[in-house]
Protein backbone atom coordinates (compact mmCIF):
# COMPACT_ATOMS: atom_id res chain seq x y z
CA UNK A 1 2.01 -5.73 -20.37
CA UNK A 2 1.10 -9.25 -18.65
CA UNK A 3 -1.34 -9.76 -16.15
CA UNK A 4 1.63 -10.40 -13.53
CA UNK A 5 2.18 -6.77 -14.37
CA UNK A 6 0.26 -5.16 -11.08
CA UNK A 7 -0.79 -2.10 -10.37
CA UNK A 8 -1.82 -0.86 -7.02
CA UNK A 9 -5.65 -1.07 -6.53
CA UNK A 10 -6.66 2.76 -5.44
CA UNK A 11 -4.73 4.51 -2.14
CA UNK A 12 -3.79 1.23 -0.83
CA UNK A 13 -1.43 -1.70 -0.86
CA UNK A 14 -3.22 -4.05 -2.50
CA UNK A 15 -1.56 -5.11 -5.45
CA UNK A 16 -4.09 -6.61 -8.30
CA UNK A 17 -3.52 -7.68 -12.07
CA UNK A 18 -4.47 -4.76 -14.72
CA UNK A 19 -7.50 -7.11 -15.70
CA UNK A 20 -9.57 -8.35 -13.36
CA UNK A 21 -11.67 -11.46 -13.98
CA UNK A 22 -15.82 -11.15 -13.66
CA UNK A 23 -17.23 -14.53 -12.51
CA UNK A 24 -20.63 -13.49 -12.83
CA UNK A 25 -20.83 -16.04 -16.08
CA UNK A 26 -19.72 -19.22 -13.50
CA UNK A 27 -22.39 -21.43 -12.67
CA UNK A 28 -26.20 -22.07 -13.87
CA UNK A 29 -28.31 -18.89 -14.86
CA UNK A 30 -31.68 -19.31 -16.21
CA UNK A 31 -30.94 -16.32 -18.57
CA UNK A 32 -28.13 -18.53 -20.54
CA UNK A 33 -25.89 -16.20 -20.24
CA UNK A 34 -23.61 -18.63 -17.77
CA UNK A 35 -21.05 -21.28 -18.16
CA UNK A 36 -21.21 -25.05 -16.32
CA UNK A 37 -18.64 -25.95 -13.53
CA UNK A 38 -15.91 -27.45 -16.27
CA UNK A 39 -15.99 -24.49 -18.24
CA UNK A 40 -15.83 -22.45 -15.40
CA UNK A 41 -12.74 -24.29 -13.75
CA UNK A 42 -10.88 -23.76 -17.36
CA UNK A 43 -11.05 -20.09 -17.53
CA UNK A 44 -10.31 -19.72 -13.35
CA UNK A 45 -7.11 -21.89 -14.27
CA UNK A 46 -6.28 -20.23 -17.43
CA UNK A 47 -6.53 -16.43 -16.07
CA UNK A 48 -4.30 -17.66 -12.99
CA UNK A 49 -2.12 -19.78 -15.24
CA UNK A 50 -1.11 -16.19 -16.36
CA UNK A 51 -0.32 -14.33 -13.97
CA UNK A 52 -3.77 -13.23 -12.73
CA UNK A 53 -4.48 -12.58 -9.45
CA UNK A 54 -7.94 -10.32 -8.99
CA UNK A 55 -11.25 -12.15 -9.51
CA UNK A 56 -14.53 -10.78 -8.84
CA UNK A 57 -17.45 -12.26 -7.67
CA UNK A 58 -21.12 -11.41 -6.16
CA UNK A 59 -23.24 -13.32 -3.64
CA UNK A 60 -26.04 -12.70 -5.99
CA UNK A 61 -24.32 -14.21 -8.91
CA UNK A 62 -26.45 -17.38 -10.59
CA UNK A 63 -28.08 -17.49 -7.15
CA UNK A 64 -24.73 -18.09 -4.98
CA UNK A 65 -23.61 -21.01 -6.92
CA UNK A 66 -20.26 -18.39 -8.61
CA UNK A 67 -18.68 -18.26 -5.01
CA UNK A 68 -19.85 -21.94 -4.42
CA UNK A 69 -17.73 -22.88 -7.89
CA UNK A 70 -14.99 -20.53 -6.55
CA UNK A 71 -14.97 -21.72 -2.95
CA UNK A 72 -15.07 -25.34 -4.21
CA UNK A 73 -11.47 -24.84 -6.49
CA UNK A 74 -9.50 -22.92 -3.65
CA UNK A 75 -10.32 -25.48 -1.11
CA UNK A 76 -9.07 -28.19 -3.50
CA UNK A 77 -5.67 -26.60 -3.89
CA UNK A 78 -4.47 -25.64 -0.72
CA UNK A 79 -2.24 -22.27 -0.19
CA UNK A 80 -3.38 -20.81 -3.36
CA UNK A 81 -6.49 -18.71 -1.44
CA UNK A 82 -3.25 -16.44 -0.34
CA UNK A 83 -2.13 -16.02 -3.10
CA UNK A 84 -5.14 -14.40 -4.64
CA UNK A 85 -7.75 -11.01 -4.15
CA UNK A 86 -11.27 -12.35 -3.76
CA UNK A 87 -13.74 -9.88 -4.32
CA UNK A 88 -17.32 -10.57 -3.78
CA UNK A 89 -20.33 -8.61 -3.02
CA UNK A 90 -23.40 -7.58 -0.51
CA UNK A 91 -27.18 -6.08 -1.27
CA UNK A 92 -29.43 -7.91 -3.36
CA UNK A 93 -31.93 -10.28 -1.52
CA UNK A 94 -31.08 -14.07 -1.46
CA UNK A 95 -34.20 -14.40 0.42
CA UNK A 96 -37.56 -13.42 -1.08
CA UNK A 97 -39.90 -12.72 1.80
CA UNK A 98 -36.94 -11.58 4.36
CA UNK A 99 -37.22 -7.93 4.38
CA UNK A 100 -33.58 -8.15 6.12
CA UNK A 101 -31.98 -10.37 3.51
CA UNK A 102 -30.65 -8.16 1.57
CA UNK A 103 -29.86 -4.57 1.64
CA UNK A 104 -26.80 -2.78 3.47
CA UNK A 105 -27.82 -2.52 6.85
CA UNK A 106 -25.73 -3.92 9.97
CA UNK A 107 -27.19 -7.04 10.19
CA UNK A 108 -27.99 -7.61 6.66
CA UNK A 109 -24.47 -7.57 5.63
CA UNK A 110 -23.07 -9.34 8.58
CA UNK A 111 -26.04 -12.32 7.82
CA UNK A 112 -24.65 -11.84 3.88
CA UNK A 113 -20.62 -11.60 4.28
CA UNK A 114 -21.37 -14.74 6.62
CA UNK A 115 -23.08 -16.88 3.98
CA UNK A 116 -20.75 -15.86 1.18
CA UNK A 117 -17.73 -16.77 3.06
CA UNK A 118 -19.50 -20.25 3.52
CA UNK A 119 -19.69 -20.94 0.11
CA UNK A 120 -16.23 -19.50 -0.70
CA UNK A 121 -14.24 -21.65 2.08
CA UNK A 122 -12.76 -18.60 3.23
CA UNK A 123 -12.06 -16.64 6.53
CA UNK A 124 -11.96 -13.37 5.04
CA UNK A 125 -13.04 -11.51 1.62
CA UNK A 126 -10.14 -9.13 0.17
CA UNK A 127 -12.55 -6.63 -1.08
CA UNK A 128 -16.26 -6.71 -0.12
CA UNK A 129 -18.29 -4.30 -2.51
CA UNK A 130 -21.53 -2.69 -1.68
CA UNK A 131 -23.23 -4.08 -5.13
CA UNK A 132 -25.85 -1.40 -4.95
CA UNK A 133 -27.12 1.85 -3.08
CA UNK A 134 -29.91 1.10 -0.06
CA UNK A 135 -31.17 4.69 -0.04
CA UNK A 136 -33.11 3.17 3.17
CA UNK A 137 -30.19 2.28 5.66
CA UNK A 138 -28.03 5.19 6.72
CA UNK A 139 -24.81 5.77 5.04
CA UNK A 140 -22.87 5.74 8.53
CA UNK A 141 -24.36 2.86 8.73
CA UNK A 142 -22.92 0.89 6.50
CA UNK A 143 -19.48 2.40 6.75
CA UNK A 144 -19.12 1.94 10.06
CA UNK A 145 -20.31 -1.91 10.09
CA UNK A 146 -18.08 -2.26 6.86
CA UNK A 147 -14.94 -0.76 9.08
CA UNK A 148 -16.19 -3.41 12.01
CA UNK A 149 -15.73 -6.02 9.63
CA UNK A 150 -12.68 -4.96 8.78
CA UNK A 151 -11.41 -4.33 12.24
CA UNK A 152 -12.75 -8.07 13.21
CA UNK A 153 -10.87 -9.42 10.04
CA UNK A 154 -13.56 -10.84 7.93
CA UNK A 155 -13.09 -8.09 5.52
CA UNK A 156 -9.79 -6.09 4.18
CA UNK A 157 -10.72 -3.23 1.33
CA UNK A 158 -13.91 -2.08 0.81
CA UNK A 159 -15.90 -0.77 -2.55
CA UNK A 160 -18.73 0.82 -3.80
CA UNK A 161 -20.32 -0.46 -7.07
CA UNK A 162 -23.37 1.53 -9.07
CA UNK A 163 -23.82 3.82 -6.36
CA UNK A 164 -24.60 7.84 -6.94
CA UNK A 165 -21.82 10.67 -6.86
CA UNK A 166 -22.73 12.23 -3.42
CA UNK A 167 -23.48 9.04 -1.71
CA UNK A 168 -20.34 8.30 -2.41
CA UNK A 169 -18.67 10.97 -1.68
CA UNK A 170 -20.68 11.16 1.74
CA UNK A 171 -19.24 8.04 2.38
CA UNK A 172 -16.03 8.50 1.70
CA UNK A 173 -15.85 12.05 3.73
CA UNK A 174 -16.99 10.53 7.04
CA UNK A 175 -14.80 7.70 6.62
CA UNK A 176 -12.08 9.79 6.48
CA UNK A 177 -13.37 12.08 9.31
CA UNK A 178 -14.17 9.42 11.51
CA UNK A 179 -11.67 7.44 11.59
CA UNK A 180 -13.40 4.24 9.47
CA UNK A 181 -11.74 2.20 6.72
CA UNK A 182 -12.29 4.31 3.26
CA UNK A 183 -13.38 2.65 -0.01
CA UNK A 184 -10.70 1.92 -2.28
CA UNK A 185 -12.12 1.26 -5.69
CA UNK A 186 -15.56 2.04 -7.45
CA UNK A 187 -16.92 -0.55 -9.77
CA UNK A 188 -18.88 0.86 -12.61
CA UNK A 189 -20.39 0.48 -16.08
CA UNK A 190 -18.03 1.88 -18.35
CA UNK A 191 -16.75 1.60 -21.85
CA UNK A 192 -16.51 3.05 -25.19
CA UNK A 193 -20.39 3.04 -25.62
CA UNK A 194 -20.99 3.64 -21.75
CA UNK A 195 -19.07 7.05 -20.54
CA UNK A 196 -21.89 9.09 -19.04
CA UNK A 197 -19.57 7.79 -15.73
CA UNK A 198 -17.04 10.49 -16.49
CA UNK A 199 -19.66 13.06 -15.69
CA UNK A 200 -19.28 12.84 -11.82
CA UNK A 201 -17.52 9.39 -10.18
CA UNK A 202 -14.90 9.25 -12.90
CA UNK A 203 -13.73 13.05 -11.35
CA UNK A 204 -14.21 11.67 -8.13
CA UNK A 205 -12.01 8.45 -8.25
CA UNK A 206 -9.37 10.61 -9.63
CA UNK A 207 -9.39 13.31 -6.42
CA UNK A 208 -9.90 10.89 -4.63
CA UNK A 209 -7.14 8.60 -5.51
CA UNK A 210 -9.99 5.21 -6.14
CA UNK A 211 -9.37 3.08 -8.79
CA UNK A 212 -12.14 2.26 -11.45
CA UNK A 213 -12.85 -1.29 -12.25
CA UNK A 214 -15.18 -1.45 -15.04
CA UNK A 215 -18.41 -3.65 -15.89
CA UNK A 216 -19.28 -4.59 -18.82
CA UNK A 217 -16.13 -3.25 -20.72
CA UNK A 218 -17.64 -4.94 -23.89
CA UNK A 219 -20.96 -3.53 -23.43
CA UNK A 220 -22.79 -6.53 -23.42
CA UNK A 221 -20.35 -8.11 -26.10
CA UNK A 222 -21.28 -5.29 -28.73
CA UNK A 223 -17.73 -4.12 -28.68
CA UNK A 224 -16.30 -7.64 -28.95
CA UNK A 225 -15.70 -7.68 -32.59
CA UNK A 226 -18.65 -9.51 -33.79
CA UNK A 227 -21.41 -7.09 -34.55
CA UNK A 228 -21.38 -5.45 -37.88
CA UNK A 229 -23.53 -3.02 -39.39
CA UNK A 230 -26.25 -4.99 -41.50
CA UNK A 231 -25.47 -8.40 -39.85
CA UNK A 232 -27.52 -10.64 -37.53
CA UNK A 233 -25.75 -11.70 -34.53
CA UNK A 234 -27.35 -15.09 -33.08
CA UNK A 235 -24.43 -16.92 -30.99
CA UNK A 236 -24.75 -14.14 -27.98
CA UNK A 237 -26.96 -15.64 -25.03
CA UNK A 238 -27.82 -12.28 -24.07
CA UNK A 239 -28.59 -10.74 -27.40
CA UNK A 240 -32.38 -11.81 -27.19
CA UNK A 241 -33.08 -9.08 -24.38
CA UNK A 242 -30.55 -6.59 -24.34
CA UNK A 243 -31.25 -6.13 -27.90
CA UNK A 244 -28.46 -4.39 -30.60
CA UNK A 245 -26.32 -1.54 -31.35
CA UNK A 246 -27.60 1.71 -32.30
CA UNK A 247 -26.69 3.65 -35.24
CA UNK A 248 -24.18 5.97 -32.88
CA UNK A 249 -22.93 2.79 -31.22
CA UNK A 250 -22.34 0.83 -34.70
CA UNK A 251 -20.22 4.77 -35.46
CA UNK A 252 -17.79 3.40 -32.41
CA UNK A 253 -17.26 -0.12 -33.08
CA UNK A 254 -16.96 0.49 -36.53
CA UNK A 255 -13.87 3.24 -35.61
CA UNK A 256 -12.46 0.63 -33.55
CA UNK A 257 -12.79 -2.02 -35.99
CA UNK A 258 -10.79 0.34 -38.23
CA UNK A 259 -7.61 0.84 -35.62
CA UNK A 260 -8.36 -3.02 -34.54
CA UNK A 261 -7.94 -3.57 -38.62
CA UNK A 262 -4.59 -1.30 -38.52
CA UNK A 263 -2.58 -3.14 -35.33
CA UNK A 264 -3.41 -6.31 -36.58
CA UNK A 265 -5.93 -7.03 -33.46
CA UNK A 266 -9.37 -7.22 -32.37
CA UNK A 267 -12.39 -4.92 -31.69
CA UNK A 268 -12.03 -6.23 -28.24
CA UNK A 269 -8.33 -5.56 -27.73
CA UNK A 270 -8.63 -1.92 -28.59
CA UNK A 271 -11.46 -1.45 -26.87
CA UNK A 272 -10.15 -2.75 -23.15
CA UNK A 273 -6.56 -1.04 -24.07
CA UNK A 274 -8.91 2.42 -24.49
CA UNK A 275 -10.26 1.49 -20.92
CA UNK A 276 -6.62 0.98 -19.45
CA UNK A 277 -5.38 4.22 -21.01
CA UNK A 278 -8.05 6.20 -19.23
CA UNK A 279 -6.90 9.00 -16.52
CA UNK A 280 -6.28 7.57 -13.25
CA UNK A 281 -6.17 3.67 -12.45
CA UNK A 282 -8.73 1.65 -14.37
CA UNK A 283 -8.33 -1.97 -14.22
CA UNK A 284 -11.29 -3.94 -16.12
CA UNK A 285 -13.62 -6.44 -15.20
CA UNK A 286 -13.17 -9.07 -18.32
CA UNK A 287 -15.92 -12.07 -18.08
CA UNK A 288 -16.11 -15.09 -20.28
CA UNK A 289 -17.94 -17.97 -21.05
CA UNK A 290 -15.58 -19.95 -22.79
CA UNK A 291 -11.92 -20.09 -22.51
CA UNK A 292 -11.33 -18.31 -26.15
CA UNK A 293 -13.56 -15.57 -24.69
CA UNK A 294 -11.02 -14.38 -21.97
CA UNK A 295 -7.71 -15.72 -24.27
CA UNK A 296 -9.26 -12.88 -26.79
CA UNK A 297 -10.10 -10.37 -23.81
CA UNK A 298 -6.30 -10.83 -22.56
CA UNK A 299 -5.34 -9.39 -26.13
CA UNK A 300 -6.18 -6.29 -25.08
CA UNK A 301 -2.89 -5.96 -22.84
CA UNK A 302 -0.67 -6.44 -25.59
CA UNK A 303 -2.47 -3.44 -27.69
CA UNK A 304 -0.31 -0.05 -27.40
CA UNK A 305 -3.16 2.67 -28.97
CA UNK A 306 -1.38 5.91 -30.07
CA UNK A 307 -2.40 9.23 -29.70
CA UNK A 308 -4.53 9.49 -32.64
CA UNK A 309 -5.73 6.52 -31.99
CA UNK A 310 -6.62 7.78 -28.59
CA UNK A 311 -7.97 10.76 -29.86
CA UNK A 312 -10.26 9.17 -32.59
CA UNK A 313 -11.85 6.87 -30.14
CA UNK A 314 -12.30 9.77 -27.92
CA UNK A 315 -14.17 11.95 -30.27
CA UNK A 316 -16.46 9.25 -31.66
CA UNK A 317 -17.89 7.93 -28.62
CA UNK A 318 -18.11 11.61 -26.75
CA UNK A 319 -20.97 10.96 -24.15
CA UNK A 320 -23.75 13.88 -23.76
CA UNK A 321 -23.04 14.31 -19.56
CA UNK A 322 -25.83 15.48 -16.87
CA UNK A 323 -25.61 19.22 -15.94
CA UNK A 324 -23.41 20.74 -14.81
CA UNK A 325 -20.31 18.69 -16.34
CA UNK A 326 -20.86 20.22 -19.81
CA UNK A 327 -19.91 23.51 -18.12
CA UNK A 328 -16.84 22.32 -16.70
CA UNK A 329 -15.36 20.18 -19.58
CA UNK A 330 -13.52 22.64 -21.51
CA UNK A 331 -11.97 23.83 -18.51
CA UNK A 332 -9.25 26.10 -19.98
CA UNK A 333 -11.84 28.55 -21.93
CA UNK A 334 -13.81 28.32 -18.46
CA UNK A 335 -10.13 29.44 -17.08
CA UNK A 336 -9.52 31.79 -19.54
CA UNK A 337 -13.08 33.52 -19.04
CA UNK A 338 -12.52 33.67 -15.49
CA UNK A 339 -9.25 35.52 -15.75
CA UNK A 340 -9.49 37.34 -18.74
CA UNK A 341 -9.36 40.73 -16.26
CA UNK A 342 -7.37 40.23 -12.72
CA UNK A 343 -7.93 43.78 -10.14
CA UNK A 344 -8.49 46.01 -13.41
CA UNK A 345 -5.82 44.64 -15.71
CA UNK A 346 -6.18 42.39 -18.47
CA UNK A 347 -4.64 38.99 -17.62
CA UNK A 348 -1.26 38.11 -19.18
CA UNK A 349 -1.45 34.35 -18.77
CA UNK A 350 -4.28 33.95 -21.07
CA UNK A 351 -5.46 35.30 -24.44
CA UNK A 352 -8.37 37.59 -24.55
CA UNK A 353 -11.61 35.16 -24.85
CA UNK A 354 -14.38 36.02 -27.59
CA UNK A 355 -17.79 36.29 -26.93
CA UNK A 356 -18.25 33.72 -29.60
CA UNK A 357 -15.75 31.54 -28.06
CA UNK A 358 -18.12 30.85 -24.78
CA UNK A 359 -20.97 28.39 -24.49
CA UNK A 360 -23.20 28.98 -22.22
């Protein structure tokens, strides 16, 4: 697989590489987790030079200046703005003291899709995401000015991004009953060591028919390859206040460090090809510093895991879910419980179910 391989972002037409690129590292941050203009420039040109086509930004990003630094290179290359989905997002407060500068109500994101198409050069934003949950503006609210925005042009697809379950499916239900644009995607934090997501909005993407783009695929670079159990990692800019793994995380890598060992690849590489064989479509967010960070990232397209490979990774990083998904994940000996007796007669589809065999 390439990255000029596309796949069909959610129930829609829009057509996106299977790795999307995160510019949240492009510009200055006074955490040090972010990457100068130059730098930034190189890995923009290297991820199109292949075939990419998806990048992802945020009006909040290092204070505004990621779109500025993405805004600035489109402008200087005419015609190749068309060519590309720009993502970027609404909610968190660019102005401290404005209780309407952030947020998602009507005139908040009108005031903030206005500003970030200023410092992207742009007339429209392929995909705006709400970047958070405002449980103080009504939903209808923001669906309906996001499906004005889209009617007017300024917008085409819309998102939701670290938003609860039933918001989102409130959302998405009086969309569809009223007529308004429907989200398309759901940007969320999930990986190997982050899967408490398949408790609720992982189900929900897949009835739905939204594709998953994933934060953090890495998990904060602990599933890039270079933690080890008993080692001291001290090149990672964010290591000083996200801290390290923990003893069940360092049980993960070090099973994907074993299959990365067996294919001849990286931690990294079978860690995003896990991501891309998940249920429905999944399409990573891969970020990057330097250059060699996304060249490695990109690895994990060639990587083909098998089943037991599959399986392994599944078992080892099995996430403890919220209520009541435990009672629903082992849905055939919920099935065969339910239908172990149909109108008096014992079921012939399914075996008789022990006591034993039922968790309650």
């Amino acid at each position: 697989m390439a990255l000029d391989n596309y796949v069909t972002l959610g129930r829609s037409g829009l057509r996106v590489s299977p790795f999307a690129l995160g510019a949240m590292t492009f510009g200055s941050d006074p955490g040090g987790a972010g990457c100068d203009v130059a730098e930034s420039e190189k890995i923009l040109a290297t991820y199109l030079e292949r075939g990419g086509n998806f990048v992802d930004t945020a009006n909040f990003y290092t204070n505004g200046h990621s779109e500025k630094i993405l805004g600035d290179w489109f402008a200087a290359r005419p015609g190749l703005r068309d060519r590309v989905v720009l993502a970027t997002k609404f909610f968190f407060n660019m102005f401290p003291g404005d209780p309407n500068g952030g947020g998602a109500g009507r005139s908040s994101i009108i005031a903030q899709l206005d500003e970030s198409l200023r410092r992207l050069q742009t007339d429209r934003v392929d995909l705006y995401w709400m970047h958070n949950w405002d449980r103080h503006t009504p939903i209808e609210e923001t669906m309906q000015t996001l499906d004005d925005l889209v009617r007017a042009g300024k917008i085409r697809y819309v998102g939701f991004s670290n938003t609860p379950a039933w918001v989102t499916a409130q959302a998405q239900t009086m969309a569809q009953l009223r007529g308004w644009t429907p989200l398309i995607a759901l940007q969320v934090e999930y990986s190997l060591l982050a899967r408490t997501v398949e408790g609720e909005l992982a189900p929900f993407a897949r009835d739905q028919g939204l594709a998953l783009t994933p934060w953090s695929p890495l998990r904060n670079g602990f599933l890039s390859g270079k933690y080890r159990r008993g080692t001291q990692v001290t090149d990672s800019a964010r290591s000083a206040y996200v801290g390290g793994p923990s003893d069940a995380d360092y049980a993960v890598i070090e099973a994907a460090a074993a299959i990365a060992d067996e294919l001849g690849t990286s931690v990294a590489a079978v860690s995003l090809a896990w991501l891309r064989a998940r249920p429905g479509t999944v399409v990573p967010l891969v970020g990057a510093r330097r250059v060699a960070h996304l060249e490695s990232n990109l690895d994990g397209l060639e990587v083909a895991l098998g089943d037991d490979h599959l399986r392994t990774l599944d078992e080892v990083s099995a996430p403890d879910l919220d209520y009541p998904a435990p009672m629903h994940g082992a849905q055939q000996a919920m099935l065969q419980f339910a239908g172990a007796t149909v109108d008096g007669r014992e079921s012939t589809v399914y075996p008789p179910l022990l006591q034993s065999d039922v968790r309650y």
